[in-house]
Structure formats: structure tokens, C-alpha cells
C-alpha atoms as a PDB file:
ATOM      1  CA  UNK A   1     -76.051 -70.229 -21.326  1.00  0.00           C
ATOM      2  CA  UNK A   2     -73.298 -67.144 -22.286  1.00  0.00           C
ATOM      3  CA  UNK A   3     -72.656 -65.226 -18.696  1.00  0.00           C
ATOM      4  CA  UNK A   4     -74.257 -61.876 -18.035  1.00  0.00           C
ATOM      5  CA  UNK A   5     -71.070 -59.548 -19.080  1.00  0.00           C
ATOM      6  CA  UNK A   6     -70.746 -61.428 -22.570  1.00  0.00           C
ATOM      7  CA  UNK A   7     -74.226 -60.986 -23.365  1.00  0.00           C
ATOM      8  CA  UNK A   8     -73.901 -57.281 -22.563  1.00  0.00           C
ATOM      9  CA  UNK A   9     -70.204 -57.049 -24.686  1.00  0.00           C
ATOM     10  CA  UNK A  10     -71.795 -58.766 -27.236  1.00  0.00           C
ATOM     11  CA  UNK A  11     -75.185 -56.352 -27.415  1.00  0.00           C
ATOM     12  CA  UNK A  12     -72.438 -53.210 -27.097  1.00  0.00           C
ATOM     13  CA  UNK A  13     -70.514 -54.648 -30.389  1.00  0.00           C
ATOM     14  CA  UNK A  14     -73.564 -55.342 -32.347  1.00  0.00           C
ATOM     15  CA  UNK A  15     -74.844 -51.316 -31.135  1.00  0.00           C
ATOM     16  CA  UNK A  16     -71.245 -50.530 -32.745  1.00  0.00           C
ATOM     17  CA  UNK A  17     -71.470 -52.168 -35.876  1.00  0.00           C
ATOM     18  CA  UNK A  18     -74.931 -50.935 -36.620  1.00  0.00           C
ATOM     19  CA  UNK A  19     -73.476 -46.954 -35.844  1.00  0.00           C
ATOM     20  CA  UNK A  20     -70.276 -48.011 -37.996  1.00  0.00           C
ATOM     21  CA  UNK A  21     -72.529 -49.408 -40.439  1.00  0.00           C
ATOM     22  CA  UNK A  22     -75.241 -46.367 -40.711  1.00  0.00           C
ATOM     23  CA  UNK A  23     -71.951 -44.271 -41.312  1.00  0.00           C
ATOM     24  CA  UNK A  24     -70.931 -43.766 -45.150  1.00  0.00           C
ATOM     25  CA  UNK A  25     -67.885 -44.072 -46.500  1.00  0.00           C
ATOM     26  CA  UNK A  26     -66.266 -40.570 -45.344  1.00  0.00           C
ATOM     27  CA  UNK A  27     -67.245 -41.132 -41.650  1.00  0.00           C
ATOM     28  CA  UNK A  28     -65.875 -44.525 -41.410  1.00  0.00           C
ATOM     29  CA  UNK A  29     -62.387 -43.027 -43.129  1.00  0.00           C
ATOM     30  CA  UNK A  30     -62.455 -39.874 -40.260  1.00  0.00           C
ATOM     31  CA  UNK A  31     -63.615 -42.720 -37.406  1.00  0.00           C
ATOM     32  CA  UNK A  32     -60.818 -45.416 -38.625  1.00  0.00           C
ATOM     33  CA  UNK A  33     -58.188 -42.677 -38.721  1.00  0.00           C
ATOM     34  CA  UNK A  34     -59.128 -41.449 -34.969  1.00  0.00           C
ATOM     35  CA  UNK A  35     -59.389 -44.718 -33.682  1.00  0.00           C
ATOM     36  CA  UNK A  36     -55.333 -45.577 -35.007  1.00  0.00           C
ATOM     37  CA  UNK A  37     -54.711 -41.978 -33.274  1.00  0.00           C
ATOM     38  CA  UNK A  38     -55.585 -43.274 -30.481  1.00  0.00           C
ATOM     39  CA  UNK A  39     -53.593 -46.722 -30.506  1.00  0.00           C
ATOM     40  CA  UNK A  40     -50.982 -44.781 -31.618  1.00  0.00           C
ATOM     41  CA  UNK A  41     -50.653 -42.718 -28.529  1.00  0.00           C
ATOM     42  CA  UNK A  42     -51.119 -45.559 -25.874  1.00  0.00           C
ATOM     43  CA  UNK A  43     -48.533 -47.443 -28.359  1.00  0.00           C
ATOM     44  CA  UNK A  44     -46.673 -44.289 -27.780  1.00  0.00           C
ATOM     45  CA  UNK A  45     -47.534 -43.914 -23.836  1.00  0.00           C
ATOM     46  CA  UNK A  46     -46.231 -47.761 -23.212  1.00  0.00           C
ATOM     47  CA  UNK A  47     -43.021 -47.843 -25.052  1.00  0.00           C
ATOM     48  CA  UNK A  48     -41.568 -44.567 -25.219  1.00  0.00           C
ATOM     49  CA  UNK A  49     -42.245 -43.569 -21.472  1.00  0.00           C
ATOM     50  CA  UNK A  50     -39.934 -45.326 -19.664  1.00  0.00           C
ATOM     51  CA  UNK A  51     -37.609 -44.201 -22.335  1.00  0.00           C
ATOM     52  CA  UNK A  52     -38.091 -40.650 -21.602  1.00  0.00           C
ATOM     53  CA  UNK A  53     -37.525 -40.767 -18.023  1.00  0.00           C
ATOM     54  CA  UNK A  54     -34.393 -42.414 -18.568  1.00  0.00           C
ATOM     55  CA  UNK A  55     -33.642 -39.250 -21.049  1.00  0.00           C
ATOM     56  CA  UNK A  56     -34.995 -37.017 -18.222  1.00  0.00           C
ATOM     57  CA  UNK A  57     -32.851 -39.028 -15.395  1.00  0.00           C
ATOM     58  CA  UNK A  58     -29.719 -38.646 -17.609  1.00  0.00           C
ATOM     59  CA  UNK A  59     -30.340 -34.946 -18.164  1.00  0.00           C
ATOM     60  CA  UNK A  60     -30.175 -34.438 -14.840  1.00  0.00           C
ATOM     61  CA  UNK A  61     -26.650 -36.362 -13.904  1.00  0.00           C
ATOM     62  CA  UNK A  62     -24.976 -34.363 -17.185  1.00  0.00           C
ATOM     63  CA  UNK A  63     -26.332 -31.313 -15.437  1.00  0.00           C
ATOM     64  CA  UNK A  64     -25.110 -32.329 -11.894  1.00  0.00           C
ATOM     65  CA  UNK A  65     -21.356 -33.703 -13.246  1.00  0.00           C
ATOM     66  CA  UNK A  66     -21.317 -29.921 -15.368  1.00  0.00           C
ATOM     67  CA  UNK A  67     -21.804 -28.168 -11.722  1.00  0.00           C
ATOM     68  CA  UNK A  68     -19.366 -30.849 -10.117  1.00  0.00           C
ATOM     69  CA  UNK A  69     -16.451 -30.032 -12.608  1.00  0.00           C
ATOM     70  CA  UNK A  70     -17.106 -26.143 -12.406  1.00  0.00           C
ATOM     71  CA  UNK A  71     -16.863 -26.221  -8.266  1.00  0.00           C
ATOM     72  CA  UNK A  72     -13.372 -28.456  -9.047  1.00  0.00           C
ATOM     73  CA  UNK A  73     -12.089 -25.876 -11.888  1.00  0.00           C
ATOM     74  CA  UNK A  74     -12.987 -22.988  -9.434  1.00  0.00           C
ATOM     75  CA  UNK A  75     -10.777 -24.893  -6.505  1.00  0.00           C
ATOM     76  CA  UNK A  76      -7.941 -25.392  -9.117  1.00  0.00           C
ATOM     77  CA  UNK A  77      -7.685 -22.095 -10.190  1.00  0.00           C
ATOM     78  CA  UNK A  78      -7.850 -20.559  -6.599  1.00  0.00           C
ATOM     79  CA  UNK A  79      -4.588 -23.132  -5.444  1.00  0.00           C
ATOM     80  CA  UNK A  80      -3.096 -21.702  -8.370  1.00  0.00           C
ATOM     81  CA  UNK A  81      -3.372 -18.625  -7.752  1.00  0.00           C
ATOM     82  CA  UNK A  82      -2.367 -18.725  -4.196  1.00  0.00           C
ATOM     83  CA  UNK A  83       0.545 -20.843  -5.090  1.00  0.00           C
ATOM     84  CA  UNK A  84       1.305 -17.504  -7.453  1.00  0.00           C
ATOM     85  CA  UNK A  85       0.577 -15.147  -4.683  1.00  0.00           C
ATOM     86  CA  UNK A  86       4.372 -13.181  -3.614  1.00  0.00           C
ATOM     87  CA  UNK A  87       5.536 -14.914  -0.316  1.00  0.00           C
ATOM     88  CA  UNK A  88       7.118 -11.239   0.232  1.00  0.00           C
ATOM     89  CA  UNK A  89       3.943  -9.399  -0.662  1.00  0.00           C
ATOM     90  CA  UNK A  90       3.373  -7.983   3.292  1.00  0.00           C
ATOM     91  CA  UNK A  91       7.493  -6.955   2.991  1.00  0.00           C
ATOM     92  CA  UNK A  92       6.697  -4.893  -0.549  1.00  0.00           C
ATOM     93  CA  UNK A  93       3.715  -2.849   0.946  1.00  0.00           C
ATOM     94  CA  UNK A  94       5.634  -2.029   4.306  1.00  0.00           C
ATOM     95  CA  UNK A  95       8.629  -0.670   1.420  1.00  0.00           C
ATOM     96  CA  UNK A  96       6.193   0.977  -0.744  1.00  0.00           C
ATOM     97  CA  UNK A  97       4.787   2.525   2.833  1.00  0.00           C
ATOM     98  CA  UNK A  98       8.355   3.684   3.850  1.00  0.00           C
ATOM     99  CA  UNK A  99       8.788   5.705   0.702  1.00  0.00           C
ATOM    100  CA  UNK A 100       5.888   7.307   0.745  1.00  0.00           C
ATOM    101  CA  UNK A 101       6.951   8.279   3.811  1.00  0.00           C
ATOM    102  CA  UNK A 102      10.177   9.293   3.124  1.00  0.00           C
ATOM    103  CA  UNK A 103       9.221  11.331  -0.231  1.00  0.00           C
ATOM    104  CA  UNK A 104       6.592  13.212   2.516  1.00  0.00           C
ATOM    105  CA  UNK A 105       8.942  14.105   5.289  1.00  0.00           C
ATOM    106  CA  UNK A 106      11.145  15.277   2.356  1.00  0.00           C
ATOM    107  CA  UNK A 107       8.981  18.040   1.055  1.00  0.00           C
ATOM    108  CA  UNK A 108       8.707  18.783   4.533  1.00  0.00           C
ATOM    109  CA  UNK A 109      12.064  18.698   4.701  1.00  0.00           C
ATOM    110  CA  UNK A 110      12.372  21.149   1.585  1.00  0.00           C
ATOM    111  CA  UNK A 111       9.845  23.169   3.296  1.00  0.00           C
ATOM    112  CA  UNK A 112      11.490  23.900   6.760  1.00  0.00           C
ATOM    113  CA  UNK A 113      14.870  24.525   4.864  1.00  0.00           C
ATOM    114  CA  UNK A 114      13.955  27.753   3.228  1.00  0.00           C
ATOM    115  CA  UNK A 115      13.853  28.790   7.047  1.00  0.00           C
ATOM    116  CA  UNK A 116      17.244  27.543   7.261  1.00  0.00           C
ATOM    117  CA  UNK A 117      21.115  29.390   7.141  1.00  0.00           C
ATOM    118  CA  UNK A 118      22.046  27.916   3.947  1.00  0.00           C
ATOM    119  CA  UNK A 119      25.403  25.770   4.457  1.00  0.00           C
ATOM    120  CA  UNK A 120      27.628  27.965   2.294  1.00  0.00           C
ATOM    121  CA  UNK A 121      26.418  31.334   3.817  1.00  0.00           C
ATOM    122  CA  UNK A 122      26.606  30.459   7.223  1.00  0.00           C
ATOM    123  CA  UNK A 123      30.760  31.321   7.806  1.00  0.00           C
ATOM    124  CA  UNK A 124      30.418  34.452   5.769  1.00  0.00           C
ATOM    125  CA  UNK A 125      27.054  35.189   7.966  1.00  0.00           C
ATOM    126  CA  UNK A 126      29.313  34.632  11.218  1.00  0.00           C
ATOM    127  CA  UNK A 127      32.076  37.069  10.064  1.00  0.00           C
ATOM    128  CA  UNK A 128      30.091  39.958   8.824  1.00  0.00           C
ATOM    129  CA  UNK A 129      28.155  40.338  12.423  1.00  0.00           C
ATOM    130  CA  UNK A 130      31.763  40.493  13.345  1.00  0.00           C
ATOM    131  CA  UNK A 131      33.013  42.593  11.283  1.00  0.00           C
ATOM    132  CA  UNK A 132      29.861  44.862  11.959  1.00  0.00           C
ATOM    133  CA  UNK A 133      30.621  44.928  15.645  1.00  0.00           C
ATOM    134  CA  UNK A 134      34.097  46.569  15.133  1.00  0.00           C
ATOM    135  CA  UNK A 135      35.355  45.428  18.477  1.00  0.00           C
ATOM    136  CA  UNK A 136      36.065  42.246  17.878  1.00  0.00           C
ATOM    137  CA  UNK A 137      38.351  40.046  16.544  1.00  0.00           C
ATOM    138  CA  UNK A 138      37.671  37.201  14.213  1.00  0.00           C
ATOM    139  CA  UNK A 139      40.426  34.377  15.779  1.00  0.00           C
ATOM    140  CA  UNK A 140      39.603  31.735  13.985  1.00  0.00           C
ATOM    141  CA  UNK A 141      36.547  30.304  11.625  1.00  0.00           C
ATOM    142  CA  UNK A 142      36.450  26.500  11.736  1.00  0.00           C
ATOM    143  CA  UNK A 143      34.074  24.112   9.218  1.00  0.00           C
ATOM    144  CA  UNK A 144      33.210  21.094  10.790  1.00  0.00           C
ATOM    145  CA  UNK A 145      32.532  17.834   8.931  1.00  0.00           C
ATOM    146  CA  UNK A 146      29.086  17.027   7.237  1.00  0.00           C
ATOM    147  CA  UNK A 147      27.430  14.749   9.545  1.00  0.00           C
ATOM    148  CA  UNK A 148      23.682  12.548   8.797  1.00  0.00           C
ATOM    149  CA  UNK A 149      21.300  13.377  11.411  1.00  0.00           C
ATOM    150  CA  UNK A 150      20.969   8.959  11.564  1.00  0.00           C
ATOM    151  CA  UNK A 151      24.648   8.625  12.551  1.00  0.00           C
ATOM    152  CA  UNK A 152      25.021  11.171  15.179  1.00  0.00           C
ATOM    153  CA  UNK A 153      26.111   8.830  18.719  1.00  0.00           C
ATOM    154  CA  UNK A 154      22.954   7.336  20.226  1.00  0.00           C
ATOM    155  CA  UNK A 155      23.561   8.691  23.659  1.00  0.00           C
ATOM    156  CA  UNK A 156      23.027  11.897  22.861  1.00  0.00           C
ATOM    157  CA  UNK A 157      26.291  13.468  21.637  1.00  0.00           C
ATOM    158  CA  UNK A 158      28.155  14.392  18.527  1.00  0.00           C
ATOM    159  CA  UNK A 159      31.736  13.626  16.736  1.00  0.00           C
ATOM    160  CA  UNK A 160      33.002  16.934  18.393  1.00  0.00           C
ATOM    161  CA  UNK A 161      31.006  16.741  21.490  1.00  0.00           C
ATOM    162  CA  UNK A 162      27.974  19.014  20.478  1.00  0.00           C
ATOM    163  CA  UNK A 163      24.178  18.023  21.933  1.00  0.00           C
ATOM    164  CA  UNK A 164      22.446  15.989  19.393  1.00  0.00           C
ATOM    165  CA  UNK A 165      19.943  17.231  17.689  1.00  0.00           C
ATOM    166  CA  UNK A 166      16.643  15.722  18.311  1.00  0.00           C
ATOM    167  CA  UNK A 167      15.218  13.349  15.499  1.00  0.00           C
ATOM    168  CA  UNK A 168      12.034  11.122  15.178  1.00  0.00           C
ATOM    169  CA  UNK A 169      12.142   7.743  16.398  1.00  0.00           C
ATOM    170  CA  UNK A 170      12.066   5.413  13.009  1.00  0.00           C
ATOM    171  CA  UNK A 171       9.309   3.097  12.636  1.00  0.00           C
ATOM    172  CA  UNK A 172       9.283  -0.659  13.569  1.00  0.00           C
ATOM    173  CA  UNK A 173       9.024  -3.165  10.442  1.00  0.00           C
ATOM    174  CA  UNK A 174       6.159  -5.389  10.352  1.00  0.00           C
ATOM    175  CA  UNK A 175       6.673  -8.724  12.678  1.00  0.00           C
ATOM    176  CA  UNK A 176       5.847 -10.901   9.416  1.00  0.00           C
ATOM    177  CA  UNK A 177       8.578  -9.243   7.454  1.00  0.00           C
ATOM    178  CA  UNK A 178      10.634 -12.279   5.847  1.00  0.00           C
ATOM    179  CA  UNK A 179      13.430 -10.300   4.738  1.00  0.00           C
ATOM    180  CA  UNK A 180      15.149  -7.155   6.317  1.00  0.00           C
ATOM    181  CA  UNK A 181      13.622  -3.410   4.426  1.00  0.00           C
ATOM    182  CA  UNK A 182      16.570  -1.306   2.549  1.00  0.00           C
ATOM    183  CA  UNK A 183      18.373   0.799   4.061  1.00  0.00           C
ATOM    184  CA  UNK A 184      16.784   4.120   3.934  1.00  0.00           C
ATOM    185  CA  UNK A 185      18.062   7.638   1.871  1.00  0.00           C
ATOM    186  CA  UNK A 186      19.587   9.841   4.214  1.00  0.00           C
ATOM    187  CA  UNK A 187      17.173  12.950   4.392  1.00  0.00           C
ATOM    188  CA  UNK A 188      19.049  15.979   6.679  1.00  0.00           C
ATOM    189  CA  UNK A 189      22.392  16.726   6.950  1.00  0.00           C
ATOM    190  CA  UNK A 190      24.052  18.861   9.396  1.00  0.00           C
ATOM    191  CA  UNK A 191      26.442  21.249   8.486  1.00  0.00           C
ATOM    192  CA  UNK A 192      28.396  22.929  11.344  1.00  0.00           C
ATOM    193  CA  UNK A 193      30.912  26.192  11.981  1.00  0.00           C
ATOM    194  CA  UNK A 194      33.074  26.680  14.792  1.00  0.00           C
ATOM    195  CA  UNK A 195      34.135  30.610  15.186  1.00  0.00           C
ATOM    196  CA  UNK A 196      36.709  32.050  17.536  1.00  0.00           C
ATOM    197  CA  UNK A 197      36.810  35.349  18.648  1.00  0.00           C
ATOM    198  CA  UNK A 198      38.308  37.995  21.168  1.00  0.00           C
ATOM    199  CA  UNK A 199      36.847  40.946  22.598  1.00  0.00           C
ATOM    200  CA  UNK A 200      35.464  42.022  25.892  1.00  0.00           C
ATOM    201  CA  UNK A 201      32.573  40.344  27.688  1.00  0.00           C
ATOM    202  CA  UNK A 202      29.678  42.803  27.081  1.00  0.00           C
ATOM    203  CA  UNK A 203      31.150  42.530  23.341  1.00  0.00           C
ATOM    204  CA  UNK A 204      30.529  39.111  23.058  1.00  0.00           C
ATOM    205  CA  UNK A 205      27.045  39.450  24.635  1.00  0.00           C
ATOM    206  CA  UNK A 206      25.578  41.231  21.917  1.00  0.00           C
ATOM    207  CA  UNK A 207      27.422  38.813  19.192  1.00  0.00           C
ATOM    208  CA  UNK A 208      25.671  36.266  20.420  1.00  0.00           C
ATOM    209  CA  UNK A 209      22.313  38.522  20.700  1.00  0.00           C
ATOM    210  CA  UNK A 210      22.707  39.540  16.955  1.00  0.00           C
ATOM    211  CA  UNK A 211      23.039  36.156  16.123  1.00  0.00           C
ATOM    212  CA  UNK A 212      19.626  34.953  18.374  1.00  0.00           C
ATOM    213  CA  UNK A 213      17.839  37.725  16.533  1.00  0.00           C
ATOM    214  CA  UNK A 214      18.796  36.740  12.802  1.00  0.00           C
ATOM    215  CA  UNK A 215      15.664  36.272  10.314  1.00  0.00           C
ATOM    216  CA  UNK A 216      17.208  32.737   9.276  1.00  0.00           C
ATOM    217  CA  UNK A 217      17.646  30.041  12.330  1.00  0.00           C
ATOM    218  CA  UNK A 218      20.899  28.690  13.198  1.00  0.00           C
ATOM    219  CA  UNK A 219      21.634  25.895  15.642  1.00  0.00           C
ATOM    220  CA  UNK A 220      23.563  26.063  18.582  1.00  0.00           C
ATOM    221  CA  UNK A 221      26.290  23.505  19.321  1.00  0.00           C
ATOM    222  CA  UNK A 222      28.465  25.026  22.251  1.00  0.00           C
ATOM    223  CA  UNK A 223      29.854  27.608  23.774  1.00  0.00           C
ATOM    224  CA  UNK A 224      33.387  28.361  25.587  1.00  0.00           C
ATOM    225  CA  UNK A 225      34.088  31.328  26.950  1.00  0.00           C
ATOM    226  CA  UNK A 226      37.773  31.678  28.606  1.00  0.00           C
ATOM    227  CA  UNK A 227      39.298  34.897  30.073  1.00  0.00           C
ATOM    228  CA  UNK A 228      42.745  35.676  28.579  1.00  0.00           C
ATOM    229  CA  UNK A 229      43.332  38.686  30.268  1.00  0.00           C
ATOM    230  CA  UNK A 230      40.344  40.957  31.842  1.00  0.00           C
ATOM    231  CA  UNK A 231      38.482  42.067  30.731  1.00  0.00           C
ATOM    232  CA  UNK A 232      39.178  40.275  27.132  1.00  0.00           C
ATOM    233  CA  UNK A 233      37.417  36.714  26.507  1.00  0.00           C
ATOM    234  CA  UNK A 234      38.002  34.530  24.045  1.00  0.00           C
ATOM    235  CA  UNK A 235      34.974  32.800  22.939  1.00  0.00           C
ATOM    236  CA  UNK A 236      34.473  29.475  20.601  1.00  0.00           C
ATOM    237  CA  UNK A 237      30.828  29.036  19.194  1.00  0.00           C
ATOM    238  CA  UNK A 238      29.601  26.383  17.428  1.00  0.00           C
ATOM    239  CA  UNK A 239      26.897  26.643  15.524  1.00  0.00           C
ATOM    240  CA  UNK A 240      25.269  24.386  13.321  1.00  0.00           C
ATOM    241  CA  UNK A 241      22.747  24.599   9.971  1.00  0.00           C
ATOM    242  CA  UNK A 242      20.409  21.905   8.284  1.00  0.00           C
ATOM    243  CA  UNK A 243      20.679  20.727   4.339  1.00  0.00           C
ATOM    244  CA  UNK A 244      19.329  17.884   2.137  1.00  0.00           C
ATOM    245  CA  UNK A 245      22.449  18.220   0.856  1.00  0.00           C
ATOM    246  CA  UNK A 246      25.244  16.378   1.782  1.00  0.00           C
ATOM    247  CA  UNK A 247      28.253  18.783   0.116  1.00  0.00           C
ATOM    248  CA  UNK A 248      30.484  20.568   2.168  1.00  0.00           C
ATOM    249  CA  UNK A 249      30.508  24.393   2.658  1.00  0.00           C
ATOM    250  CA  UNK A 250      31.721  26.602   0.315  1.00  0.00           C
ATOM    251  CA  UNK A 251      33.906  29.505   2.692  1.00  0.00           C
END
């Protein structure tokens, strides 16, 4: 005696054959066709699935090695370019900072000059107050050399003795400076006169006055004032004028 589950198989096949069999010739083509469909695609399932994982498992590695080498160009490229990079970059900025500087103070330079004795008229300036005075005499009219307001003596005094005129502090270079900055343009000049003359004390009083009330500004150096015989006085000025030029006077 056949088991239970054969006997039922068997019953199920026969049911089959008799549906395949009641079919005609077009419905068993279109039922034949379906079922191969369907080996096909668990033929399909079985041997072409582990297949595609390995595909889909490769993708991903060629996708993660692609990232890899980018991050590694990127790092390449950056050493590069810092091994490019100008050790003396910090040095060129502080230089490029000073002339700025420098080509500032300069027009402001230019600008406080038109308020300025200009060198050449300053002796002729000097004698014609004299000469417009009438009582007193021109002695002597002295030009003193050109001197740069950045090598006047540090402790406060002059080739000839004269106060120092006061000038800005320069500024301090940058501590990470590898090399030392140019030396910088000379900017101001001073250009100096030193004027003798004789006449009596009240005489020389309102020189001097005439000269404090001029429209232009002159610089005083010093003053001596000795008594030759009372009541004339001989007095030596010195007086001094700015230029960005560097020329002597013209007298």
C-alpha cells in the first residue's frame, strides 16, 4: 500500500494532465512557454545571484579605493604647496607695509611743506627783513649743511649744536622677520641758515618779532646775543627750514 502523500501527488498529477489535456493546442504552447519562464528565472535566481553580489561587493571597494586615492591626491597637493609657500612671506608683507607707509607720510610730507620757507628763499627772506629794518647791519649770512632728520645725534643735538628736531619713533619689525627690512628712503631734510647781525637791542627785538610773525614757518636753532659795545649787540640766529629735497640752497 502507496503512503498517504503519494496517493495525493499522484491524484494532483492526474488533475494536471486532464486540465493540460482539455487545453488545445494554443493553450498548451502559452502554458509550456510560462512554465520555461518560470525555470528560467529560478535558473536565473540560483546561479546568477551570488554572482551579482560579488558585482555589487566589488562596486563598492572600486568606489571606496576612488575616495581613498582622492583624500591621498588632496594631501599631496597641500605638502606641495606648502613646500612652495615663501619662507620670507611674513618679511615681504611687513616691506610692502613699510612703503605704504612711507608713500603716506610722504604726501603728508608734501602737504605740510607748502607751509614751509622754501630752502632757497630762506637767506634772501632773512636779509630783506633786514634790509627793511634800516638799522641794522647784515654781518654775516651762513648756510649750514643739509642734514636727514634720521641722522641728527640721538641725544638730542645737532652737527652744530642746534636742539633736534622732534621725529616719530620708527616702527619695530616683526619678531619672525628672517632677514633684516631695507633701509628706508630718507623723507625730510633740514636745511639751515645762520645770520649775523649788529644793531641795538630793541633793534634786534623786533627782527626777531618780524620773523615770529612771517606767513611761512621757520625753525629756530639758536640764538647768541653778545654786547660789543652798548648799547650795540651782535646777534647770531640760526634758523632752520624743512624739504623732501636733499639739494643745497641756492643764495
Amino acid at each position: 500500500m502507496k503512503p498517504r502523500w503519494q496517493h495525493d501527488l499522484q491524484l494532483r498529477w492526474q488533475r494536471l494532465a486532464a486540465r493540460i489535456d482539455a487545453l488545445n493546442q494554443r493553450e498548451r504552447i502559452l502554458a509550456f512557454a510560462a512554465l520555461l519562464a518560470v525555470l528560467a528565472f529560478l535558473a536565473q535566481t540560483a546561479m546568477l545571484g551570488p554572482l551579482q553580489r560579488r558585482q555589487d561587493a566589488l562596486r563598492s571597494r572600486i568606489v571606496q579605493q576612488r575616495s581613498d586615492t582622492a583624500a591621498v591626491d588632496a594631501e599631496i597637493v597641500q605638502k606641495l604647496e606648502a613646500s612652495r609657500a615663501d619662507p620670507d612671506a611674513p618679511l615681504h608683507m611687513h616691506l610692502q607695509d613699510v612703503r605704504g607707509e612711507t608713500e603716506r607720510l610722504g604726501s603728508e610730507l608734501r602737504a605740510m611743506q607748502h607751509g614751509l620757507v622754501a630752502p632757497e628763499r630762506i637767506a634772501p627772506l632773512l636779509e630783506s627783513i633786514l634790509r627793511a629794518n634800516g638799522r641794522l647791519k647784515l654781518v654775516a649770512v651762513r648756510t649750514l649743511p643739509v642734514d636727514p632728520l634720521s641722522a641728527l645725534d640721538p641725544a638730542g643735538a645737532t652737527r652744530d649744536g642746534a636742539p633736534r628736531m622732534p621725529q616719530a619713533a620708527p616702527a619695530a619689525p616683526p619678531q619672525d622677520a628672517a632677514k633684516p627690512a631695507a633701509d628706508a628712503p630718507e623723507l625730510l631734510f633740514r636745511h639751515g641758515v645762520e645770520v649775523t647781525a649788529r644793531g641795538s637791542y630793541l633793534d634786534m627785538v623786533d627782527y626777531m618779532a618780524a620773523l615770529e610773525a612771517l606767513p611761512t614757518q621757520l625753525f629756530w636753532g639758536k640764538a647768541q646775543l653778545e654786547v660789543e659795545q652798548y648799547p650795540t649787540v651782535r646777534l647770531t640766529l640760526t634758523l632752520y627750514t624743512l624739504s623732501l629735497d636733499d639739494k643745497w640752497m641756492k643764495l
